[in-house]
Protein backbone atom coordinates (compact mmCIF):
# COMPACT_ATOMS: atom_id res chain seq x y z
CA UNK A 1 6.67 -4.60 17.10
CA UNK A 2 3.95 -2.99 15.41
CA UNK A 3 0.77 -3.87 17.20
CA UNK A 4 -2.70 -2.52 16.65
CA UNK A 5 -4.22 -0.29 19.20
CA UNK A 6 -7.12 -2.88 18.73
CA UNK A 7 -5.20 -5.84 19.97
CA UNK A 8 -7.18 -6.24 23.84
CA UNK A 9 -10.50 -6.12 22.07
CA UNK A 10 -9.36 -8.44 19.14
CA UNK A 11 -8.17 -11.20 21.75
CA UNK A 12 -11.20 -10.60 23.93
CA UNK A 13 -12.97 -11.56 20.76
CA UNK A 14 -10.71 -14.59 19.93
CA UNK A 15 -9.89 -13.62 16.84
CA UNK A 16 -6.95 -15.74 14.79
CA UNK A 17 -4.22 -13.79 14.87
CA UNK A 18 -2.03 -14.03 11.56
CA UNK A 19 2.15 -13.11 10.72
CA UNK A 20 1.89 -10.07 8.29
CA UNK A 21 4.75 -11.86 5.90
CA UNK A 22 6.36 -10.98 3.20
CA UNK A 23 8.70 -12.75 0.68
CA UNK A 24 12.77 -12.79 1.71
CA UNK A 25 10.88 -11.96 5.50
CA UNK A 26 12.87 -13.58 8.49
CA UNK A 27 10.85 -15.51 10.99
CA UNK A 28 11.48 -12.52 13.44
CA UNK A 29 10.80 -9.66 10.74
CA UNK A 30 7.29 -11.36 10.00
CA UNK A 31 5.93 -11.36 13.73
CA UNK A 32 6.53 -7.47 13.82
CA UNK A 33 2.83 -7.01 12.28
CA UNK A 34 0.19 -9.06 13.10
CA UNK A 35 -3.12 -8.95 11.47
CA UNK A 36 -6.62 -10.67 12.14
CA UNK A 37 -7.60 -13.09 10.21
CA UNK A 38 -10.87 -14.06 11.02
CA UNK A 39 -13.39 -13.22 13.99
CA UNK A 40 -15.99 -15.89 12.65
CA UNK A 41 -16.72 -18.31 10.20
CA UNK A 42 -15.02 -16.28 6.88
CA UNK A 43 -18.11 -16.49 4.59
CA UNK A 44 -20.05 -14.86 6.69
CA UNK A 45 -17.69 -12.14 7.02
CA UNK A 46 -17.30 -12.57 3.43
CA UNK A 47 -20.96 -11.87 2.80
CA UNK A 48 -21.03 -8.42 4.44
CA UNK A 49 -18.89 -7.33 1.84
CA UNK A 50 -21.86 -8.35 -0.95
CA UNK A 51 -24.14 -8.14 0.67
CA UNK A 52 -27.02 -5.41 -0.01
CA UNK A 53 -27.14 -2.93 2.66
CA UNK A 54 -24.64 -4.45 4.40
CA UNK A 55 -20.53 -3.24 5.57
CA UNK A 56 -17.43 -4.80 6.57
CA UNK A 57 -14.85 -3.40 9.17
CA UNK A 58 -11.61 -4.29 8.74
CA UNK A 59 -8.58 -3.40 10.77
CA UNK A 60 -5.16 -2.22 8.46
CA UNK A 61 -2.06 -2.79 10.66
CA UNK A 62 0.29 -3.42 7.98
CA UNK A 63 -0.33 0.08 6.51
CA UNK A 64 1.41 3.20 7.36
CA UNK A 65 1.54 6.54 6.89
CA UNK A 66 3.55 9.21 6.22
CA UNK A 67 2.96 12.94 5.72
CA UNK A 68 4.66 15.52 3.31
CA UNK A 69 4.30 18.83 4.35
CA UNK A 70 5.74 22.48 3.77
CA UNK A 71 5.32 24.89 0.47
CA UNK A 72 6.92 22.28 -2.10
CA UNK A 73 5.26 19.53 -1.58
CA UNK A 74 3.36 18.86 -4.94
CA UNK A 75 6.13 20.31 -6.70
CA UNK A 76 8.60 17.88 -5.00
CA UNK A 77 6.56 14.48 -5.10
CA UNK A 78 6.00 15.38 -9.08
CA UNK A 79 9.45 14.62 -9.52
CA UNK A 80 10.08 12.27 -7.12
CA UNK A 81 6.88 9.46 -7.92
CA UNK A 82 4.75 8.22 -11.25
CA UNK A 83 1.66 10.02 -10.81
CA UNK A 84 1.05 13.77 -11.36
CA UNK A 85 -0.04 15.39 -8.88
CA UNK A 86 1.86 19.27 -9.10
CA UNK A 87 -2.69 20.09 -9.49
CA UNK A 88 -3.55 17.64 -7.17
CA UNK A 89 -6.92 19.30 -5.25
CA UNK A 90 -7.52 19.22 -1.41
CA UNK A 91 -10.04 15.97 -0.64
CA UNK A 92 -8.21 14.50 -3.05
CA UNK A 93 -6.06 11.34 -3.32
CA UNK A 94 -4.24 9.14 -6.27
CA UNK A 95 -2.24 5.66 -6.58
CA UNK A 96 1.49 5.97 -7.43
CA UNK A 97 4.62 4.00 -7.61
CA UNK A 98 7.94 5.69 -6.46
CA UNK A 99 10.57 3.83 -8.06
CA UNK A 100 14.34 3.42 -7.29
CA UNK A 101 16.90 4.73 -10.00
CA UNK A 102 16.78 1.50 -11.89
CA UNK A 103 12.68 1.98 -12.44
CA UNK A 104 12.05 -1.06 -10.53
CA UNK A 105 9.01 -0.49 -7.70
CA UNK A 106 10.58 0.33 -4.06
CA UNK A 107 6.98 1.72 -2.57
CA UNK A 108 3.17 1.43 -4.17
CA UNK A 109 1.03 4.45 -2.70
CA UNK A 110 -1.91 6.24 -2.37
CA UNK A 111 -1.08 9.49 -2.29
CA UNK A 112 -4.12 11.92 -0.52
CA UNK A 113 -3.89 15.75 -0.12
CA UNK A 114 -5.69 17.78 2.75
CA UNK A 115 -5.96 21.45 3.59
CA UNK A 116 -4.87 23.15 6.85
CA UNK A 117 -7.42 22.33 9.59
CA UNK A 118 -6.43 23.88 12.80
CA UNK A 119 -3.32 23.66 13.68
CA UNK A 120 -2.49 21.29 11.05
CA UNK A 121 -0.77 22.88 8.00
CA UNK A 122 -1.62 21.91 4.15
CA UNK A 123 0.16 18.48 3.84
CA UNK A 124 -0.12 14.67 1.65
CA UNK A 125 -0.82 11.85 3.45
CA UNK A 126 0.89 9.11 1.68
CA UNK A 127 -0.34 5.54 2.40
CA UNK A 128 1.99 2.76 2.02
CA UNK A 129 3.06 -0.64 3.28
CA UNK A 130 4.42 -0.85 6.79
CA UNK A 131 7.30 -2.52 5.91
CA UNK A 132 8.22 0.39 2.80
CA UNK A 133 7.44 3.44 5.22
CA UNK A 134 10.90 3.47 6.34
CA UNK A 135 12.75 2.38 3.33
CA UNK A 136 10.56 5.16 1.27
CA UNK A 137 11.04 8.18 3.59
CA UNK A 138 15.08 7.80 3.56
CA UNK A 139 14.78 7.17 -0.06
CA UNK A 140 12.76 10.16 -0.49
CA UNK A 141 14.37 12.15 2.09
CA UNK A 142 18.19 12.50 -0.10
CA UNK A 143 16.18 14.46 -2.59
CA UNK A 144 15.13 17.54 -0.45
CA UNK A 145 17.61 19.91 -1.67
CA UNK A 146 16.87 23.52 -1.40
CA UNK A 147 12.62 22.80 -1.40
CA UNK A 148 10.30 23.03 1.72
CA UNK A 149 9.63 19.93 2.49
CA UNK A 150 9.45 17.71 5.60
CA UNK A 151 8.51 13.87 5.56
CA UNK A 152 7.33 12.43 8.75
CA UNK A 153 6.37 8.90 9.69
CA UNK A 154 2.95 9.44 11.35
CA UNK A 155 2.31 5.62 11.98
CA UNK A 156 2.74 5.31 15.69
CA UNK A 157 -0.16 8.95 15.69
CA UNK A 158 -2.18 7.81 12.98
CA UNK A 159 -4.03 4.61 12.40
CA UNK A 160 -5.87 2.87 9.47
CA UNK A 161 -9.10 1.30 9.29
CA UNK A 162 -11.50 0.41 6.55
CA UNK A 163 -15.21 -0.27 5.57
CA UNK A 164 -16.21 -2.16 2.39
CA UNK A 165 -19.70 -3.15 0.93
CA UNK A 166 -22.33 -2.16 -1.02
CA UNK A 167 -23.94 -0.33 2.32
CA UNK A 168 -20.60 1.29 3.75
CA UNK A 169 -21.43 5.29 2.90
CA UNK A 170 -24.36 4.94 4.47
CA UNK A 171 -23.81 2.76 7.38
CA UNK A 172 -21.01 5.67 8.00
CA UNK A 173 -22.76 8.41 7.10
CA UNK A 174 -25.75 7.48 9.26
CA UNK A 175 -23.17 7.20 12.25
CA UNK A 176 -21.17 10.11 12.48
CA UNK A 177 -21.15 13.71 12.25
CA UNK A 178 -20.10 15.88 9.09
CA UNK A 179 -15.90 17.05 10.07
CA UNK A 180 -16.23 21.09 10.23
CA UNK A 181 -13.85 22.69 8.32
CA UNK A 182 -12.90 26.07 8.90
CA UNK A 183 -12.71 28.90 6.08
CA UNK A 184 -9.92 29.82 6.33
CA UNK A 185 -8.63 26.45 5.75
CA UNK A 186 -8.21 27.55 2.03
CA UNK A 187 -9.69 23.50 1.27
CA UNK A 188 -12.79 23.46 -0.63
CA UNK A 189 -15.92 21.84 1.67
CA UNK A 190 -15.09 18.18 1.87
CA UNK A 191 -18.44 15.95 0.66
CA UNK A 192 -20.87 13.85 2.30
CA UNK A 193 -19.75 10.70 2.60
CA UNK A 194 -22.68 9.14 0.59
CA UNK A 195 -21.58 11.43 -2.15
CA UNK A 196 -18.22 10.22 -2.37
CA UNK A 197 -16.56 9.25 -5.39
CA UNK A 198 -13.27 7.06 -5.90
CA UNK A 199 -10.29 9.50 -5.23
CA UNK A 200 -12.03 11.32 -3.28
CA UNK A 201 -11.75 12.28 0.52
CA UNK A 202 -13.61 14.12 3.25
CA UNK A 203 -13.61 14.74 7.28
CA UNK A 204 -16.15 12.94 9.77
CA UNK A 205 -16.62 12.76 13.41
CA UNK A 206 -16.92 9.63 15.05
CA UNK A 207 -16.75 9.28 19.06
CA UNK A 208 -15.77 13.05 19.06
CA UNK A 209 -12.59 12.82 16.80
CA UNK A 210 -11.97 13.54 13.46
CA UNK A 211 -11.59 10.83 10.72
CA UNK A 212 -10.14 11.00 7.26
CA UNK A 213 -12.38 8.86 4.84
CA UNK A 214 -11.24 8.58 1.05
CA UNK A 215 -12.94 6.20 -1.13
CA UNK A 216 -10.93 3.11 -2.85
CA UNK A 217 -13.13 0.41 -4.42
CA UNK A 218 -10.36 -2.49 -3.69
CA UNK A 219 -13.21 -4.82 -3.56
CA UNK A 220 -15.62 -4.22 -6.02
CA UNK A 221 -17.72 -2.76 -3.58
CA UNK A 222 -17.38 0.48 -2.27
CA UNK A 223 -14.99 0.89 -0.08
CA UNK A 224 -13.80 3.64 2.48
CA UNK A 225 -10.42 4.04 3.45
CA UNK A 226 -10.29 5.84 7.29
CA UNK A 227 -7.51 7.56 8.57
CA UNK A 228 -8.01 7.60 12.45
CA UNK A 229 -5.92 9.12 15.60
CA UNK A 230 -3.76 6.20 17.11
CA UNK A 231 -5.24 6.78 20.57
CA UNK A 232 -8.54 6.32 19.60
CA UNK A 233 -8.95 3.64 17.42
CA UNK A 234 -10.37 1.59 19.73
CA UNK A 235 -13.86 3.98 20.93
CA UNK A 236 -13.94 4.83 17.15
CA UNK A 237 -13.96 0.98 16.33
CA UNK A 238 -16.26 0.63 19.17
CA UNK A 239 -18.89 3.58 18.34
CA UNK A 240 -19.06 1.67 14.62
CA UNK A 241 -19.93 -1.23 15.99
CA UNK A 242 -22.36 -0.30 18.90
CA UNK A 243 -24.30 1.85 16.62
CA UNK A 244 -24.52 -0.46 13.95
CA UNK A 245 -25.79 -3.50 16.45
CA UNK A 246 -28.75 -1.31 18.32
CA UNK A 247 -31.73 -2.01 18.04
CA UNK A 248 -30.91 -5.16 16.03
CA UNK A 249 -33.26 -8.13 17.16
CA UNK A 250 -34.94 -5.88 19.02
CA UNK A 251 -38.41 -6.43 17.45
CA UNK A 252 -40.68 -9.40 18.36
CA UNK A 253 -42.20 -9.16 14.88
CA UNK A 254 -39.24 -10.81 13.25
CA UNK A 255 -38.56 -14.05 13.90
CA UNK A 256 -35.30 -14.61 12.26
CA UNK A 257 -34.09 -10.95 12.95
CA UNK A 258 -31.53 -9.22 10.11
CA UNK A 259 -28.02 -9.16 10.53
CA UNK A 260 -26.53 -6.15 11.75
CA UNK A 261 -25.29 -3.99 8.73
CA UNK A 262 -21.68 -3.91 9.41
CA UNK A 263 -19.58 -6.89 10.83
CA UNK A 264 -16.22 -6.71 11.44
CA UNK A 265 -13.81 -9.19 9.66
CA UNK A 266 -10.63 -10.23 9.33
CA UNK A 267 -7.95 -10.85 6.67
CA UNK A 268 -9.01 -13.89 4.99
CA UNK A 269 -12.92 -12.42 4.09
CA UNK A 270 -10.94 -9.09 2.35
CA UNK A 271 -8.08 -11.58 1.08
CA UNK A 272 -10.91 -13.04 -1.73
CA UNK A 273 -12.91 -9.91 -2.38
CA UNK A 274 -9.99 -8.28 -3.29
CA UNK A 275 -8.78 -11.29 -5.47
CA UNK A 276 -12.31 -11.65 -7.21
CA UNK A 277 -12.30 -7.93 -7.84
CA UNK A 278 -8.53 -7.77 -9.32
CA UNK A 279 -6.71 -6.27 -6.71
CA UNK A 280 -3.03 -7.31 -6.99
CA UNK A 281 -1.20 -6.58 -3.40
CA UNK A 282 2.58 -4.72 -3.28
CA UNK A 283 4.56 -7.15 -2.36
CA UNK A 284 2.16 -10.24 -2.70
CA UNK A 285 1.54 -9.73 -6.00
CA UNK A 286 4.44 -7.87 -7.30
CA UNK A 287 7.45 -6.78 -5.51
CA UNK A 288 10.78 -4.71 -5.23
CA UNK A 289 11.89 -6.53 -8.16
CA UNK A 290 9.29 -5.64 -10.41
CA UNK A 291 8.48 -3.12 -13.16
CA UNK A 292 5.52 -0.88 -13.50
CA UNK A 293 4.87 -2.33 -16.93
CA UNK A 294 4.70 -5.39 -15.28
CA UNK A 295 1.49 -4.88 -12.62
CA UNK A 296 -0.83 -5.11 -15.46
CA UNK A 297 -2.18 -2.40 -17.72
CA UNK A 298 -5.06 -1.51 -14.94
CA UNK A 299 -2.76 -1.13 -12.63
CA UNK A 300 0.06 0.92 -14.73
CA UNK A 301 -2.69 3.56 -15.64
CA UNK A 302 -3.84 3.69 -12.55
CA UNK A 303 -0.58 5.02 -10.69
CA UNK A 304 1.86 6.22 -14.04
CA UNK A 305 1.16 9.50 -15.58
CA UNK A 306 2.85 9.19 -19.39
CA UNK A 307 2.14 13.14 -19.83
CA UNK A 308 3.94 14.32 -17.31
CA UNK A 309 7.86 15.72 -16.68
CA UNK A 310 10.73 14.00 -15.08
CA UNK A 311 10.82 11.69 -12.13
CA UNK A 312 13.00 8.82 -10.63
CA UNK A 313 13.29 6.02 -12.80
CA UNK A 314 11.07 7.31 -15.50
CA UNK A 315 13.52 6.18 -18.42
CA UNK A 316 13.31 3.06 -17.40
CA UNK A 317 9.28 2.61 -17.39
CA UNK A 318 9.03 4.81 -20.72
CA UNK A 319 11.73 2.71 -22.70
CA UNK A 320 9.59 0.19 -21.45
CA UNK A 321 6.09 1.83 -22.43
CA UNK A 322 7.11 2.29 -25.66
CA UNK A 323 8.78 -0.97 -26.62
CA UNK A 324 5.00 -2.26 -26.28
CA UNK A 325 4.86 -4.74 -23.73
CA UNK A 326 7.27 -6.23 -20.63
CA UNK A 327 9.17 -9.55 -20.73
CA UNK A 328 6.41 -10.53 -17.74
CA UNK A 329 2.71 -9.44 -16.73
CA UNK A 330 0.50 -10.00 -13.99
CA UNK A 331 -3.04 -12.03 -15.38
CA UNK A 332 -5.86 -13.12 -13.79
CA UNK A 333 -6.73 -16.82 -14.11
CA UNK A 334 -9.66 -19.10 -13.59
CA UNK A 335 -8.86 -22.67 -13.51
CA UNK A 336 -11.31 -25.47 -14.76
CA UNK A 337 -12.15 -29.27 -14.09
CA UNK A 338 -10.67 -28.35 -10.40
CA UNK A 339 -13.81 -30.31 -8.29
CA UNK A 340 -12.89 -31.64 -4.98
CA UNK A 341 -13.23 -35.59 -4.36
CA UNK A 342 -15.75 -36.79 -1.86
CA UNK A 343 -17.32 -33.33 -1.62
CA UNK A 344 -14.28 -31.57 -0.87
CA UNK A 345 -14.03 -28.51 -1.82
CA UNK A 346 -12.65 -27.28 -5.66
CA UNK A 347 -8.68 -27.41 -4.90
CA UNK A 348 -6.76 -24.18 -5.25
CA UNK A 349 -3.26 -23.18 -5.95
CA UNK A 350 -0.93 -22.44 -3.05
CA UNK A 351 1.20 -19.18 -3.45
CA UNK A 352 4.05 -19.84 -5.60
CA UNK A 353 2.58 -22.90 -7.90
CA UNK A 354 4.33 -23.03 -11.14
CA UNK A 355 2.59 -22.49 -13.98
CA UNK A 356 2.93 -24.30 -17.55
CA UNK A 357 2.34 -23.90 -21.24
CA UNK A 358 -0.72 -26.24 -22.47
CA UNK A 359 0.62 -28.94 -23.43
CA UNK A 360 2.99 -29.61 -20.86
CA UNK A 361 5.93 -31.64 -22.21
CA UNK A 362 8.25 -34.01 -20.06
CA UNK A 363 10.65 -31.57 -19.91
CA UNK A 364 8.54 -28.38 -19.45
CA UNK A 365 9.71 -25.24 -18.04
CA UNK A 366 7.14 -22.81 -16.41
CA UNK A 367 6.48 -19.49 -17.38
CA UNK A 368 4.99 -18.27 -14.39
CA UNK A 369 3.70 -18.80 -10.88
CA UNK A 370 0.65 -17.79 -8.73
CA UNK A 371 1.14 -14.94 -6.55
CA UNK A 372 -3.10 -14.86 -4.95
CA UNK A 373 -5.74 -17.24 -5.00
CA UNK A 374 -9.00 -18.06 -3.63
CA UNK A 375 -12.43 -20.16 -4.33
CA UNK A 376 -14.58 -17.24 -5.48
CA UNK A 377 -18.33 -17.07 -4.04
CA UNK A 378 -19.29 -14.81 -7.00
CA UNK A 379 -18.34 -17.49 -9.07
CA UNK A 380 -19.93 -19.97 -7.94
CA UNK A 381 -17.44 -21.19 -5.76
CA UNK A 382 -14.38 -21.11 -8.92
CA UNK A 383 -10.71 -21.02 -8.25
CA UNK A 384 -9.70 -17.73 -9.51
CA UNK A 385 -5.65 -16.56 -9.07
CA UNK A 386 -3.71 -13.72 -9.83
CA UNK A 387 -0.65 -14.18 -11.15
CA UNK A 388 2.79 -13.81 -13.37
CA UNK A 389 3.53 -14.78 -16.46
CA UNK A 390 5.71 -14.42 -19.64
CA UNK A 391 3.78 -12.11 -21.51
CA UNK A 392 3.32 -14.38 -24.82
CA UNK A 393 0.91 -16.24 -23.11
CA UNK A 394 -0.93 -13.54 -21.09
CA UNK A 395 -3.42 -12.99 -23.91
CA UNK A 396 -7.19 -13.56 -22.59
CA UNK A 397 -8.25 -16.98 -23.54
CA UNK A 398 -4.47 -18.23 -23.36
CA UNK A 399 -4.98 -21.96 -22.07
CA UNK A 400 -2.48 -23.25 -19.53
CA UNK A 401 -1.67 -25.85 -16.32
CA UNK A 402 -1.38 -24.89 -13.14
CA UNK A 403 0.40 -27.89 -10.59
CA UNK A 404 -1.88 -27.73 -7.42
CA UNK A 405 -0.78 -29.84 -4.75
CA UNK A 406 2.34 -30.81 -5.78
CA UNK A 407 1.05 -33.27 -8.33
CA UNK A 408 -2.14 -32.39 -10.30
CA UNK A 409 -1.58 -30.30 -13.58
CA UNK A 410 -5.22 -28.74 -13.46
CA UNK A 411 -6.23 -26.18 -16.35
CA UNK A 412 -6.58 -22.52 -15.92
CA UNK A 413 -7.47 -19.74 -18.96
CA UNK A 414 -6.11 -16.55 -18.57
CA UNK A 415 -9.01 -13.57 -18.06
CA UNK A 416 -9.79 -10.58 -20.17
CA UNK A 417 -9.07 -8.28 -17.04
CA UNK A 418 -7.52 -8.72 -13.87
CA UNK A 419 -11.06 -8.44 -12.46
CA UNK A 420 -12.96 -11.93 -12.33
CA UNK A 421 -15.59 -10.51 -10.86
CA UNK A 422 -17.38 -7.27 -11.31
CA UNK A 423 -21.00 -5.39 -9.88
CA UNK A 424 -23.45 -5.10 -12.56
């Protein structure tokens, strides 16, 4: 099991627990991680994402970490993942695949690098799915040959939390303390958190203990990742969310008082942010069996570097890169004429719907399937999916039928970008 330290407050506040699955999962590998799904009604959670001013907390337990340390450790991960990072500064952190030999995607991560601080030495925290920490550091592990290098899986000491809205610097920065960190650290001064820019990191204090924030805009929002000691998640959590609350209500003059600025929420309010803001998930979205080429060219650029030397499976995605396009792609699509009946709401694709060529024909194969989808409040309430499909009919504009519940063929267009919904 792989519960998080939050658990006894989560139940106390009857949240709805959900399996953290993945595809090919047994039954008893997909109750390992459980996650929260909701805490209230989901778009009101939702809105504390968009909303002005406003935060949402959300709780990571399907994310681990682990950390890279010892005098090689730039030098090493430049050969071993996509992204170069033999430069990469302290309070600094970049997305990156690391492939197996065949080029096909074992792990996605973020990949952050800190300074000494104390007694900790110089090292890269590398963020990745729970269920590839393993399977990445005995992949990675083989390599270490005569370099200084040690991997260690940190999950059970280090714990992952996030905030995400238009108001999370500043609902952070108001409650905590600037991290101190020492000169001779060697690490450049980390940056106020309101200052912040994506890929970059700094140190706060919150309940007395030191938390990692880098910024990640997975929502369209801002959005602050937080790196947290295991053993005290929970007063962290806590001191967020009593600070946040005081004083709210508290004046007579307002009738119809103001929400506090940061809620906490569960999967299913994060689940369509991300989706609106063209997001796609490791293993939701793609998977083990997929190609870098075939994420989507956001999400290639974002994690491959084309300029730099040799790493695992690097033939692979430049044969690939330089053939012009893979046999599959990931597209976002907005489907059309999908109303409800009787009020219901507009009807969405499950996980998995097949997806067809416009016409469809009798004997129709599809050429694709939905991997994410939501109704999107940006939108105006909108189905909106993310999914894959042959890529001679990814181009924006590209009409085609998606089969929603079982038996409707309802129409979707494919979307300039992966985003369907942007700020400003």
């Amino acid at each position: 099991m792989h519960p998080t330290p939050l658990t006894t407050i989560f139940n106390q506040a009857e949240a709805m627990w959900l399996p953290y699955v993945q595809p090919g999962m047994t039954e008893a590998d997909a109750s390992t991680v459980l996650v929260a799904g909701a805490f209230d009604h989901v778009d009101l959670e939702y809105a504390s994402i968009r909303k002005a001013g406003c935060c949402a907390l959300l709780d990571l337990p399907h994310r681990a970490t682990l950390l890279v340390s010892g005098a090689d450790r730039l030098a090493f991960l430049n050969r071993m993942i996509t992204q170069d990072v033999k430069a990469l500064g302290h309070f600094r952190s970049v997305r990156s695949f690391w492939l197996s030999r065949k080029g096909r995607i074992d792990a996605d991560l973020r990949v952050l690098h800190l300074p000494a601080m104390g007694e900790l030495p110089e090292r890269v925290l590398l963020d990745v799915d729970v269920h590839a920490a393993e399977r990445t550091r005995k992949g990675l592990e083989p390599y270490i040959i005569a370099d200084d290098v040690t991997i260690t899986d940190a999950t059970a000491s280090l714990h992952r939390l996030a905030l995400h809205g238009p108001g999370a610097a500043m609902v952070l920065e108001r409650h905590s303390t600037p991290g101190m960190i020492g000169a001779a650290s060697g690490g450049a001064a980390p940056a106020r958190v309101t200052d912040l820019r994506p890929g970059e990191a700094t140190i706060v204090m919150i309940a007395g203990q030191p938390v990692i924030v880098d910024r990640w805009d997975s929502t369209g929002d801002i959005g602050l990742e937080l790196t947290v000691p295991s053993s005290h998640a929970r007063a962290i959590y806590e001191s967020l969310l009593a600070a946040t609350h005081a004083g709210v209500g508290a004046s007579a003059d307002l009738p119809h008082p103001p929400p506090p600025p940061l809620r906490p929420i569960g999967w299913h309010a994060y689940n369509i942010a991300r989706i609106e803001a063209g997001t796609p998930m490791f293993m939701l979205d793609f998977g083990t069996d997929a190609l870098p080429g075939e994420t989507g060219e956001a999400t290639l650029h974002d994690r491959v570097s084309f300029k730099k030397g040799c790493y695992l499976g690097q033939e692979v995605v430049a044969r690939m890169h330089a053939l012009g396009q893979p046999k599959q792609v990931i597209v976002a699509l907005r489907l059309t004429d999908a109303h409800g009946i009787d009020g219901q709401p507009p009807r969405q694709p499950d996980a998995g719907a097949p997806i067809f060529v416009e016409p469809v024909a009798a004997d129709a194969q599809p050429i694709g399937a939905i991997s994410s989808s939501t109704t999107a409040p940006m939108l105006s309430g909108a189905p909106i999916a993310l999914a894959t499909v042959k890529t001679k009919h990814a181009a924006p504009g590209t009409k085609l039928r998606v089969l929603v519940d079982g038996s409707a063929l309802l129409p979707a267009v494919v979307q300039p970008s992966l985003a369907s919904w942007a700020r400003g």
